[in-house]
N, C-alpha and C. Protein backbone atom coordinates (compact mmCIF):
# COMPACT_ATOMS: atom_id res chain seq x y z
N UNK A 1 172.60 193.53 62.88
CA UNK A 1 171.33 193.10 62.30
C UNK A 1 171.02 191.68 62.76
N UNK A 2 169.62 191.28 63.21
CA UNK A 2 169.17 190.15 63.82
C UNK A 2 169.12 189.08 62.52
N UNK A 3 168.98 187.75 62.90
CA UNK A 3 168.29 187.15 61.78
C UNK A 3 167.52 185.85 62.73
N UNK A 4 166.15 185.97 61.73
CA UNK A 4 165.30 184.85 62.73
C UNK A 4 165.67 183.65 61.75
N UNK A 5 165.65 182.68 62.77
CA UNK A 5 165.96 180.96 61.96
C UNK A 5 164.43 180.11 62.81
N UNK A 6 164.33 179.48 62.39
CA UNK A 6 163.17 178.71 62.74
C UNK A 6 163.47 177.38 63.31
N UNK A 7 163.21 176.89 64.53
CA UNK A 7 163.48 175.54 64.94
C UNK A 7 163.18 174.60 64.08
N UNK A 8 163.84 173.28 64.29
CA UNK A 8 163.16 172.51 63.62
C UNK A 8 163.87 171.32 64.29
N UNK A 9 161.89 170.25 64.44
CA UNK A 9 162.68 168.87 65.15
C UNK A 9 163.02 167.81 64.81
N UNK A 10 163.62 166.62 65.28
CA UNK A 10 164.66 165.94 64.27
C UNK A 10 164.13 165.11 62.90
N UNK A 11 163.06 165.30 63.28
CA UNK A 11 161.88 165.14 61.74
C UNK A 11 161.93 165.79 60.88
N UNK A 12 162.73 166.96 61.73
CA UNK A 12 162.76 168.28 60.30
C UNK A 12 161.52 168.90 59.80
N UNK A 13 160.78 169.31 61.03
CA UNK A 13 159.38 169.40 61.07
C UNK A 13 159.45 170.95 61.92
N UNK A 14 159.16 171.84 61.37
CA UNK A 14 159.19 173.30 61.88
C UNK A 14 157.45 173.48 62.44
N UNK A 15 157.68 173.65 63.90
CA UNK A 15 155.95 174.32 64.23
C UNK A 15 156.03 175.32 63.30
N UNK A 16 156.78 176.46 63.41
CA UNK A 16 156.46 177.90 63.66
C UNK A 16 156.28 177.44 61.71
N UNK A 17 156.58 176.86 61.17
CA UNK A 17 156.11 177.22 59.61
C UNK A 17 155.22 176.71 59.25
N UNK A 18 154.85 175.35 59.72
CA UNK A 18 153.10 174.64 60.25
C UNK A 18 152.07 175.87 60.68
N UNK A 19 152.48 176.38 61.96
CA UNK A 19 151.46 177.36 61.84
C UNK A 19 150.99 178.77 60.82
N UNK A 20 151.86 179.07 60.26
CA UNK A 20 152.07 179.73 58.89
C UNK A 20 150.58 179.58 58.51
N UNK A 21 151.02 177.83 57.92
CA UNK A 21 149.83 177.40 56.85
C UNK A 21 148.34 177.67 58.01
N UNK A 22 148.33 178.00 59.12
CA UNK A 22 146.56 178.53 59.39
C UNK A 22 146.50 179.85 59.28
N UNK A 23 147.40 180.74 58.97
CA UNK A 23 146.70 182.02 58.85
C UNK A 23 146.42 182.66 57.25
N UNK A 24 145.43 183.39 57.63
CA UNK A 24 145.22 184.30 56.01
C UNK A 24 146.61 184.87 55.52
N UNK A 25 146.23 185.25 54.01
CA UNK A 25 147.69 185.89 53.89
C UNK A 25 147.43 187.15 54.12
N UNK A 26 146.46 187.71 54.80
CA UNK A 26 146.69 189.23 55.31
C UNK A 26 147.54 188.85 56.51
N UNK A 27 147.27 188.30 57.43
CA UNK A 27 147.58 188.00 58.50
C UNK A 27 149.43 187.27 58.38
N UNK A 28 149.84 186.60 57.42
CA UNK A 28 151.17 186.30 56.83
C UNK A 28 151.97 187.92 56.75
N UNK A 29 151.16 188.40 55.64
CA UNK A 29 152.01 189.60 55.02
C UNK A 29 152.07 190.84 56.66
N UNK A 30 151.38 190.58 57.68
CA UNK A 30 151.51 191.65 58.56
C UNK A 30 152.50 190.84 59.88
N UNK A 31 152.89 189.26 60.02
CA UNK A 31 153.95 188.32 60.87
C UNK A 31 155.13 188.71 59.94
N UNK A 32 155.02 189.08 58.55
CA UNK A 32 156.47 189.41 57.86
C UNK A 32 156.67 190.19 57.91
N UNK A 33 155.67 191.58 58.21
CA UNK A 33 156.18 192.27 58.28
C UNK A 33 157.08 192.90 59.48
N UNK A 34 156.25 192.15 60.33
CA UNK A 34 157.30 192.35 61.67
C UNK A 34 158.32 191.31 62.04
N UNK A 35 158.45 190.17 61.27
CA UNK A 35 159.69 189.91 61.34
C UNK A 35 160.77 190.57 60.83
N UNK A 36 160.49 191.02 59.76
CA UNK A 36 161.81 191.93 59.01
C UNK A 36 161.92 193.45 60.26
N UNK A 37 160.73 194.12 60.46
CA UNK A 37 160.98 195.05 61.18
C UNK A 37 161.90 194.58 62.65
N UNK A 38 161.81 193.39 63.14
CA UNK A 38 162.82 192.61 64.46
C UNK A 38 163.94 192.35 63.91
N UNK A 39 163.93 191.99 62.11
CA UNK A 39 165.57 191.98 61.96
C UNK A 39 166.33 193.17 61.68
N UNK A 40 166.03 194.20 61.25
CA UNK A 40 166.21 195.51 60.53
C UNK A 40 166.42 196.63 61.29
N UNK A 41 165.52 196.67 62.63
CA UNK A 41 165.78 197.32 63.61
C UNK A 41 166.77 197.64 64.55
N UNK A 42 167.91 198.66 64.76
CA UNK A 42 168.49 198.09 65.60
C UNK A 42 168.19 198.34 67.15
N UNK A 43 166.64 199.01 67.64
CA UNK A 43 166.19 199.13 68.93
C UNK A 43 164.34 198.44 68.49
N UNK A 44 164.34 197.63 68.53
CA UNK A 44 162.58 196.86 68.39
C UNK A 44 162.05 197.53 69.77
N UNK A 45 160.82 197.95 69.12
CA UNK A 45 159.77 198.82 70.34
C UNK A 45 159.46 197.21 70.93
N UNK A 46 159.09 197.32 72.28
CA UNK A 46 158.74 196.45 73.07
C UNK A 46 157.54 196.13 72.46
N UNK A 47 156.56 196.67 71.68
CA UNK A 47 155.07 196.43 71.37
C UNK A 47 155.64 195.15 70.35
N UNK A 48 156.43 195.17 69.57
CA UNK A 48 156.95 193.88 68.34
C UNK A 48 157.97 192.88 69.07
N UNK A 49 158.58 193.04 70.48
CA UNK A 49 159.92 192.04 70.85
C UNK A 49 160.00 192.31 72.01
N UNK A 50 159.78 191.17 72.97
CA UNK A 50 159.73 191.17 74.54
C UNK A 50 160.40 189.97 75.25
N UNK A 51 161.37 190.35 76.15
CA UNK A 51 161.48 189.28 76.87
C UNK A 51 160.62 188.76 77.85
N UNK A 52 160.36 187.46 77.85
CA UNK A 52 159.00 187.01 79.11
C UNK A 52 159.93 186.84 80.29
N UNK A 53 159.46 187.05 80.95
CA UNK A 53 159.66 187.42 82.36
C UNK A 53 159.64 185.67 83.12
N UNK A 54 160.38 185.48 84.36
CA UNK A 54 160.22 184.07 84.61
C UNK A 54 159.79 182.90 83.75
N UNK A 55 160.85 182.89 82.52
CA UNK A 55 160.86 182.02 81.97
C UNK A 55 162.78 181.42 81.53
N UNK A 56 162.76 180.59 80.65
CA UNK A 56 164.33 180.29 80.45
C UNK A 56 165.00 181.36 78.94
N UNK A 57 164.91 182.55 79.35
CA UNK A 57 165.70 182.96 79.22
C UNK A 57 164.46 183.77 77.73
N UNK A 58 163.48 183.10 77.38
CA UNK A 58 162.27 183.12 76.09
C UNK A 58 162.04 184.70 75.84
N UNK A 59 161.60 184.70 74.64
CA UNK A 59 161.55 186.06 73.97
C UNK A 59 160.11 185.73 73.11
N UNK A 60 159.24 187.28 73.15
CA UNK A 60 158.24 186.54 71.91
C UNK A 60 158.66 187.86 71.06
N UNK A 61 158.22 187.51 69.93
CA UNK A 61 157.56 188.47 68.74
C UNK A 61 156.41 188.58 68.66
N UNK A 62 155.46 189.74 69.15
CA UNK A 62 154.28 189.98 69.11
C UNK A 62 153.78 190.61 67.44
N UNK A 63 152.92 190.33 67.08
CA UNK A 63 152.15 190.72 65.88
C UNK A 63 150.69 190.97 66.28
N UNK A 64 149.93 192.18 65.70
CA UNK A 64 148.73 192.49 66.23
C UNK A 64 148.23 192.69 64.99
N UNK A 65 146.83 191.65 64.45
CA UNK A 65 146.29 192.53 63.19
C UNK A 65 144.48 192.07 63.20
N UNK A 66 144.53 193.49 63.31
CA UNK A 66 143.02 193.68 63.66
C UNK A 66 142.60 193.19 65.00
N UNK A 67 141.87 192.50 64.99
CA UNK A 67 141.60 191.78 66.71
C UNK A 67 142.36 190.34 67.02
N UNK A 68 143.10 190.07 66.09
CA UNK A 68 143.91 188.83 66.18
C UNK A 68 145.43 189.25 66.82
N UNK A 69 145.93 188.47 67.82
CA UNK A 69 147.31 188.42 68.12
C UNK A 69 147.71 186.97 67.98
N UNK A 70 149.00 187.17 68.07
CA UNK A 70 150.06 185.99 67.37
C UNK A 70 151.01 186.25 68.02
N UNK A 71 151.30 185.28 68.45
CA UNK A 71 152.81 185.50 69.30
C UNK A 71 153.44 184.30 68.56
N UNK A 72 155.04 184.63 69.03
CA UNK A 72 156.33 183.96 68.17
C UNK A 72 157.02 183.53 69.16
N UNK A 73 157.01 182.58 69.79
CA UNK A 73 158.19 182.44 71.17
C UNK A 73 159.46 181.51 70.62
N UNK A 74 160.77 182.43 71.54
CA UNK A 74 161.81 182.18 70.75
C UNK A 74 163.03 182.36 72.14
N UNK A 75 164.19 182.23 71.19
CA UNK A 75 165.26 182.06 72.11
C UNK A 75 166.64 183.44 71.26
N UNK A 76 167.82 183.76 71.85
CA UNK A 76 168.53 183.60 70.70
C UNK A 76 169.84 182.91 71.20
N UNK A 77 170.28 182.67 69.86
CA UNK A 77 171.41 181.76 69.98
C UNK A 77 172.17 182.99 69.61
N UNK A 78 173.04 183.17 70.37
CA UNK A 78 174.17 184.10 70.23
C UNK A 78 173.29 185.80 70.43
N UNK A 79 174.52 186.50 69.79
CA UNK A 79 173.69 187.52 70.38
C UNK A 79 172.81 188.47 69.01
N UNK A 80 172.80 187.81 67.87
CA UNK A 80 172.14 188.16 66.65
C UNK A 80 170.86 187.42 65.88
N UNK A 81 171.04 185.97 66.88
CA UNK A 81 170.39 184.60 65.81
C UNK A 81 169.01 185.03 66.75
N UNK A 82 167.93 184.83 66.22
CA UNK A 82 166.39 184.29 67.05
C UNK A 82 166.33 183.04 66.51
N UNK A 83 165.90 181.85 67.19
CA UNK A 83 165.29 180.75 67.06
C UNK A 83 164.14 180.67 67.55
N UNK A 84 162.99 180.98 66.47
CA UNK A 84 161.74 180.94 66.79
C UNK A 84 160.83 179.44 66.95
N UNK A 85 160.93 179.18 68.00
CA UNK A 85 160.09 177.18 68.38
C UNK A 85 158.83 177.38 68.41
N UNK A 86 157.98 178.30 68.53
CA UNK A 86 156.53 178.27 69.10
C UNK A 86 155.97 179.23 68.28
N UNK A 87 154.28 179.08 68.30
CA UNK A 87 153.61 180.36 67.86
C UNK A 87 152.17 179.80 68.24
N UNK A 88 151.53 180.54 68.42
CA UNK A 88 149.96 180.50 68.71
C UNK A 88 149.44 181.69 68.52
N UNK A 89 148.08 181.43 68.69
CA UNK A 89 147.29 182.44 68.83
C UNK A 89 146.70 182.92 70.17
N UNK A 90 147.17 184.09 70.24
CA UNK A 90 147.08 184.55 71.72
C UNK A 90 145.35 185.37 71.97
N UNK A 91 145.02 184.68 73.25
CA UNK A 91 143.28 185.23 73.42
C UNK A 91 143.20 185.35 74.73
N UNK A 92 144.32 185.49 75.29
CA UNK A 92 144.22 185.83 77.05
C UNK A 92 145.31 186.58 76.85
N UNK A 93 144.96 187.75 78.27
CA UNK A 93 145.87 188.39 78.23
C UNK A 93 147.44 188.46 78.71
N UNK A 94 147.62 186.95 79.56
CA UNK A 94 148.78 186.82 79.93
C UNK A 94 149.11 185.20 79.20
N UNK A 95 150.25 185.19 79.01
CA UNK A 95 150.71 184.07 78.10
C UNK A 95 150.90 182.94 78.69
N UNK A 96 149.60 181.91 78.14
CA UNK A 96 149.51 181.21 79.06
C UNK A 96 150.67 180.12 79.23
N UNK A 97 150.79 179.50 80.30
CA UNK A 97 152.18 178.80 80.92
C UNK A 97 152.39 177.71 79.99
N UNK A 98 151.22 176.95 79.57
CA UNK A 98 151.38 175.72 78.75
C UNK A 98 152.06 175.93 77.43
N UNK A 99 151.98 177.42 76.85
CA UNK A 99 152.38 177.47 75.67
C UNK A 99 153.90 177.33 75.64
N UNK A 100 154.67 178.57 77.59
CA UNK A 100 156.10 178.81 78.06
C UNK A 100 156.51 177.53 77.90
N UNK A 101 155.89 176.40 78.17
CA UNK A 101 156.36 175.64 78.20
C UNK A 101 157.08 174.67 77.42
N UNK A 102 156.13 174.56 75.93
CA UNK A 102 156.27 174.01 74.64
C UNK A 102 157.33 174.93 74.82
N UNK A 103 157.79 176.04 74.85
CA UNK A 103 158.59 176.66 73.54
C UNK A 103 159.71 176.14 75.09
N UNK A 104 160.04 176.39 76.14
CA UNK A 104 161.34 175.86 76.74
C UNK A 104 161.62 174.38 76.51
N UNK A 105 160.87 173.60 76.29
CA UNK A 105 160.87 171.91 75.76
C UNK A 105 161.63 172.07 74.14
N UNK A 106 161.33 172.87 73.64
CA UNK A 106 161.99 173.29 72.54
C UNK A 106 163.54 173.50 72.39
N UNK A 107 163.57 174.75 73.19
CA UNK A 107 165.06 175.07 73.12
C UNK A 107 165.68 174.24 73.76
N UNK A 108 165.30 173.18 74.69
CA UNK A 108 165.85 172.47 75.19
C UNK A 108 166.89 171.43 74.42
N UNK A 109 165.29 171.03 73.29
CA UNK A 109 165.74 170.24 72.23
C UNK A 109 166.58 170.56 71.28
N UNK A 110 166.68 171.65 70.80
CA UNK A 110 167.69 172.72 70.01
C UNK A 110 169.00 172.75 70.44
N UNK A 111 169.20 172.61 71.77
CA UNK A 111 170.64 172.88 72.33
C UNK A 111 170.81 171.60 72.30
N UNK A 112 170.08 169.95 72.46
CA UNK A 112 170.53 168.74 72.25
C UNK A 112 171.09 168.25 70.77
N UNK A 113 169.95 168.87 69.87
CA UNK A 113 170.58 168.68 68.83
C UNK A 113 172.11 169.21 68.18
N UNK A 114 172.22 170.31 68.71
CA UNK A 114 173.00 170.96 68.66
C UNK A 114 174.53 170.65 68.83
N UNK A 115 174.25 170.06 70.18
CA UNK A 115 175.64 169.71 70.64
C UNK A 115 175.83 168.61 70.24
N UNK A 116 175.14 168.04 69.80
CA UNK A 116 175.63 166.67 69.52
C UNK A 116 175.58 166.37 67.86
């Protein structure tokens, strides 16, 4: 069983729960629901959990509700943990690079804190 943990930077300042606070709570209650379905699962349909392709190593959690998408970009630490660093709102159809980027500046920072 997976479990998602949420980055957080040395401010102790989580994006991914910052962005939380902009969505409706329809839009909350349908990101929870597919987080629990990514932890609970033990095969996630590619439509809810994808690895991105030419990136460091990044994973998103996709959520679709109604005409809104949301992506979750993440890492895992080990082979059970997700560390989710990023989230936006997705309105193109390929993910754009600036966002790959925040979230690898992320894990970057995650593995600094980390080790040290």
């Amino acid at each position: 069983m997976r479990k998602i943990n949420f980055y957080k930077t040395l401010r102790n300042k989580s994006p991914v729960e910052n962005f939380f606070e902009t969505l409706s709570k329809k839009h909350l209650e349908k990101v929870f629901w597919v987080f629990d379905l990514v932890e609970e699962t033990k095969q996630v349909p590619k439509e809810y959990l994808k690895k991105l392709v030419n990136t460091d190593d990044l994973w998103e959690i996709r959520v679709q509700h109604g005409s809104n998408a949301f992506r979750f970009l993440g890492f895992f630490d080990g082979a059970e943990i997700i560390i989710l660093n990023h989230a936006f709102t997705k309105k193109t159809q390929k993910t754009p690079s600036k966002e790959i980027k925040i979230a690898e500046q992320r894990k970057q920072d995650y593995h600094n804190q980390k080790g040290s």
